[in-house]
C-alpha atoms as a PDB file:
ATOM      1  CA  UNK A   1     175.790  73.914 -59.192  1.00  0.00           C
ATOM      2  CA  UNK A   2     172.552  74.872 -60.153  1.00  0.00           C
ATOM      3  CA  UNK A   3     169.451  74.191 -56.802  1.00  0.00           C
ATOM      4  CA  UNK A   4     165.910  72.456 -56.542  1.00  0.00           C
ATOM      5  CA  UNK A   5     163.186  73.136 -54.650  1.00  0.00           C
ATOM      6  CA  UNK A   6     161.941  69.528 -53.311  1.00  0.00           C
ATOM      7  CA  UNK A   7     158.620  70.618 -54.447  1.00  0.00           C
ATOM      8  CA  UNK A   8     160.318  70.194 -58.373  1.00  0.00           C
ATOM      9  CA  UNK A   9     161.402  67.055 -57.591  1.00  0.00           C
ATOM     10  CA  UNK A  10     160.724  64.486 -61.279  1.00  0.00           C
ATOM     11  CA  UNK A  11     161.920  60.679 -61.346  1.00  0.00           C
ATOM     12  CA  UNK A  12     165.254  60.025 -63.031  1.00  0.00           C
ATOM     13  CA  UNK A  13     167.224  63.578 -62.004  1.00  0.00           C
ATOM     14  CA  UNK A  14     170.330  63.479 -60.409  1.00  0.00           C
ATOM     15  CA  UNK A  15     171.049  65.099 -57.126  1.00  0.00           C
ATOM     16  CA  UNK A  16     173.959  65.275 -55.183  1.00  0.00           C
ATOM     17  CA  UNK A  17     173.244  64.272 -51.529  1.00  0.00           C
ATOM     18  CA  UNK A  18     176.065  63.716 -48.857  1.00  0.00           C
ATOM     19  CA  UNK A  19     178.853  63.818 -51.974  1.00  0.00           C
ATOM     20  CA  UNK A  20     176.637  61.039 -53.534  1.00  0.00           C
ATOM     21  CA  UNK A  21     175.255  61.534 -56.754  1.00  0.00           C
ATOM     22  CA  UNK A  22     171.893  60.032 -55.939  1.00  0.00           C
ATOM     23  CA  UNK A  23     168.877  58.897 -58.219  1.00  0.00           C
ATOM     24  CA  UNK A  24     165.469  60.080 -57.723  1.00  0.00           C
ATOM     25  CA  UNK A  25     163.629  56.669 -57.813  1.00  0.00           C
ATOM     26  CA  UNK A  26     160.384  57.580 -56.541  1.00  0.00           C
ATOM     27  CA  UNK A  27     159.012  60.547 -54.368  1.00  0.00           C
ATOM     28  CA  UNK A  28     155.862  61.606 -53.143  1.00  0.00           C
ATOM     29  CA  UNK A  29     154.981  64.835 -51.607  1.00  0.00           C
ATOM     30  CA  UNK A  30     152.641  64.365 -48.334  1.00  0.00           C
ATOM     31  CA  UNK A  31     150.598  67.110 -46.021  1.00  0.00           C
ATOM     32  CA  UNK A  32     149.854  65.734 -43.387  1.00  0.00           C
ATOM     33  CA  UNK A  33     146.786  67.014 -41.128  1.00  0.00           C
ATOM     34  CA  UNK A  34     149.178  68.410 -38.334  1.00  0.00           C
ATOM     35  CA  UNK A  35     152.192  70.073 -39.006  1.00  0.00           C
ATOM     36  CA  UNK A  36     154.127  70.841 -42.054  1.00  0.00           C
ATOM     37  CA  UNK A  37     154.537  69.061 -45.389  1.00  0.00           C
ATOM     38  CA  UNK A  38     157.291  66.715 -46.411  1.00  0.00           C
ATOM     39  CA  UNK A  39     158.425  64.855 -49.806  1.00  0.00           C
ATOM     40  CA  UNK A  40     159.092  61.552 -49.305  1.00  0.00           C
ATOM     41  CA  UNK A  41     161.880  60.160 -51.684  1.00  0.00           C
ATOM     42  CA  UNK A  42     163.551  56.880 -52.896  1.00  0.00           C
ATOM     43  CA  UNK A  43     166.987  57.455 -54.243  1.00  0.00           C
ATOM     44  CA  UNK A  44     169.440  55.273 -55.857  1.00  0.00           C
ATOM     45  CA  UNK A  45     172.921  55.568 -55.380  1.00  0.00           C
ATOM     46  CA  UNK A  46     174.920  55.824 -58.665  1.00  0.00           C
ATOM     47  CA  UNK A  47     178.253  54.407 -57.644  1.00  0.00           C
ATOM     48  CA  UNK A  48     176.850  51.413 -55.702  1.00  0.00           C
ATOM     49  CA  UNK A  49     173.898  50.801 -56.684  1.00  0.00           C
ATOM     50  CA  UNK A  50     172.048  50.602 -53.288  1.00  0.00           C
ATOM     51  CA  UNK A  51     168.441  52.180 -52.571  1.00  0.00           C
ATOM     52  CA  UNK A  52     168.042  54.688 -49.665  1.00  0.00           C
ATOM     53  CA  UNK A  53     164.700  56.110 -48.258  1.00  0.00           C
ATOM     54  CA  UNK A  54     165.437  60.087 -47.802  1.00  0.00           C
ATOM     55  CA  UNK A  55     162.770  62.416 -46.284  1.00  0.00           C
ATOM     56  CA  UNK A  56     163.094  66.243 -47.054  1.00  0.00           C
ATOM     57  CA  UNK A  57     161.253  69.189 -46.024  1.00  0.00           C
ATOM     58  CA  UNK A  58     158.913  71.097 -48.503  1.00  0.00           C
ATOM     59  CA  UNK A  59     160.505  73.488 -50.599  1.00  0.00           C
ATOM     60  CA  UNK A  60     163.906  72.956 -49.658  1.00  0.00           C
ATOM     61  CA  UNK A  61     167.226  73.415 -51.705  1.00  0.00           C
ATOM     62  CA  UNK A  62     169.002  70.590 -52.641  1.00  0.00           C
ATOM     63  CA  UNK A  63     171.833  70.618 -55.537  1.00  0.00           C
ATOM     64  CA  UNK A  64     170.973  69.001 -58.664  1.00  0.00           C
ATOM     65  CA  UNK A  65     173.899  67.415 -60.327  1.00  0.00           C
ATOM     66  CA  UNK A  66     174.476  67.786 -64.050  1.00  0.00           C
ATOM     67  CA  UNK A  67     174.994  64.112 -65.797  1.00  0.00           C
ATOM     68  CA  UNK A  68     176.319  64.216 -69.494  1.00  0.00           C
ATOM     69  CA  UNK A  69     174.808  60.963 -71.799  1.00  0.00           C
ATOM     70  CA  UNK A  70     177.646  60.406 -74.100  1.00  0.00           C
ATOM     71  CA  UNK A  71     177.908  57.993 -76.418  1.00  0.00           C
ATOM     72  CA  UNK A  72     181.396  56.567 -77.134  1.00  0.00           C
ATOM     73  CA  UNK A  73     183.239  53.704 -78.565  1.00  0.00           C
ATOM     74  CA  UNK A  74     185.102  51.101 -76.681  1.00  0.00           C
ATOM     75  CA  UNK A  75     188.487  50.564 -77.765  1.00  0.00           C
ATOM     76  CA  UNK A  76     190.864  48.570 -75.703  1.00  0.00           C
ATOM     77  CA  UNK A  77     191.960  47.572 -72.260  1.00  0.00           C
ATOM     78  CA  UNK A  78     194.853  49.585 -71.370  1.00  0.00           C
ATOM     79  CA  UNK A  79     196.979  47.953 -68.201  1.00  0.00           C
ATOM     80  CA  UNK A  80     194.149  48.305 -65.751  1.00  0.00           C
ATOM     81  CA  UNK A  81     191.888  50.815 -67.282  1.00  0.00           C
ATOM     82  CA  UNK A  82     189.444  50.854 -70.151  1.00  0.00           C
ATOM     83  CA  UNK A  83     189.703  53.185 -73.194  1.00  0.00           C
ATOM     84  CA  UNK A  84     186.932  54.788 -74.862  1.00  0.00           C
ATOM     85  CA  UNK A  85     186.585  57.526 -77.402  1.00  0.00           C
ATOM     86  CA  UNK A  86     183.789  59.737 -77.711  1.00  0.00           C
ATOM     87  CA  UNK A  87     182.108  59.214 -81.243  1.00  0.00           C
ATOM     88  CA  UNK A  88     181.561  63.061 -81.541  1.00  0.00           C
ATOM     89  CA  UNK A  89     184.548  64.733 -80.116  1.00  0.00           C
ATOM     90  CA  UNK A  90     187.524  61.830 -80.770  1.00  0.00           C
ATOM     91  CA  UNK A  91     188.560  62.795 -77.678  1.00  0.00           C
ATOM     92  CA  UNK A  92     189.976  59.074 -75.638  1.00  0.00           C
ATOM     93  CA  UNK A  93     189.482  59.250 -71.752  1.00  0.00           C
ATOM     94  CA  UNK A  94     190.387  56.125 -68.935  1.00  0.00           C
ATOM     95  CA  UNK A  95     187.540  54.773 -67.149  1.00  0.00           C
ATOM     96  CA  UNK A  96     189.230  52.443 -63.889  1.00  0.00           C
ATOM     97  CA  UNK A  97     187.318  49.142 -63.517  1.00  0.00           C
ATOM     98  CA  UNK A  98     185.292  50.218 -60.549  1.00  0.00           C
ATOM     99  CA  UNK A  99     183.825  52.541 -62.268  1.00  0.00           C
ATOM    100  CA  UNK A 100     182.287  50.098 -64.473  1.00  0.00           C
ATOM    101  CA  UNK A 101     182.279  47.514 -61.881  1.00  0.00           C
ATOM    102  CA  UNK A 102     180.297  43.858 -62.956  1.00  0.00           C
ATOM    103  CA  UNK A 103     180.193  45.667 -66.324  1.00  0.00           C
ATOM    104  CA  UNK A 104     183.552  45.804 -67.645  1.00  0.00           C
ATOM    105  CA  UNK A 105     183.041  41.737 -67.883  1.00  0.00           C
ATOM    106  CA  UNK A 106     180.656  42.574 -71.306  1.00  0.00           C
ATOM    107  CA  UNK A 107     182.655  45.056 -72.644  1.00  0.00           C
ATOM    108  CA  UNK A 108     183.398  44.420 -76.840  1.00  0.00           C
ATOM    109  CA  UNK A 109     185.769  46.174 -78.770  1.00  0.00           C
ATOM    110  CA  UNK A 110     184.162  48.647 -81.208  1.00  0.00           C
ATOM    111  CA  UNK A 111     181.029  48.512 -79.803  1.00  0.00           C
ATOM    112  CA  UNK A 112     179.176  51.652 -78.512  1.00  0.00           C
ATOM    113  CA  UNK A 113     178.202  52.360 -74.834  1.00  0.00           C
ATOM    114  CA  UNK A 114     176.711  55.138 -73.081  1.00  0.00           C
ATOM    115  CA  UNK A 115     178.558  56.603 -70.673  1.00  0.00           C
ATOM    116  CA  UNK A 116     176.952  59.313 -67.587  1.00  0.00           C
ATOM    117  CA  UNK A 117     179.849  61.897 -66.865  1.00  0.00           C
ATOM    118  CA  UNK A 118     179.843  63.966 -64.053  1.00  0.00           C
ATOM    119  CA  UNK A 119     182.126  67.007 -63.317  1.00  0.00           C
END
């Protein structure tokens, strides 16, 4: 898993903090007059959805995660999961309903969504 230096930090990468793939909302590096600098961060958790406030040394590591933007077709509901197929590949894959939480409720068949993979 490739590492960050806090210092790099952008809006909108993915990091994986605590086993949480986390969400750079909003940072902002400070120096203060005494003592050393800090980045102060905002970061969205993927999964649920909550915002955490997350301060980090300087020039630490941290482990950014590597999110895949696919686009793929829904097809069906199958028992409890959802079937999609990626438009490039073919290639069907499950997605369980809490992965897609509230969403799953607007799902049409045939219609496109984009879907973040991880792993």
């Amino acid at each position: 898993m490739p590492t960050v230096s806090t210092n790099d930090f952008k809006n909108g990468w993915t990091i994986l903090q605590d086993g949480n793939l986390m969400q750079v909302v909003e940072f902002q590096h400070v120096k203060p007059g005494k003592g050393h600098a800090f980045v102060r961060t905002k970061l969205k958790n993927i999964r649920s959805g909550s915002v955490v406030e997350k301060t980090f040394r300087a020039g630490e590591s941290i482990e950014r995660a590597t999110i895949d933007k696919r686009e793929m077709q829904y097809l069906y509901k199958d028992g409890a999961d959802y079937v999609f197929m990626d438009n490039e590949t073919y290639e069907q894959i499950n997605v369980a309903p809490a992965s897609l939480g509230d969403l799953a409720s607007y799902l049409v068949e045939a219609e496109t969504a984009i879907l973040l993979m991880y792993g």
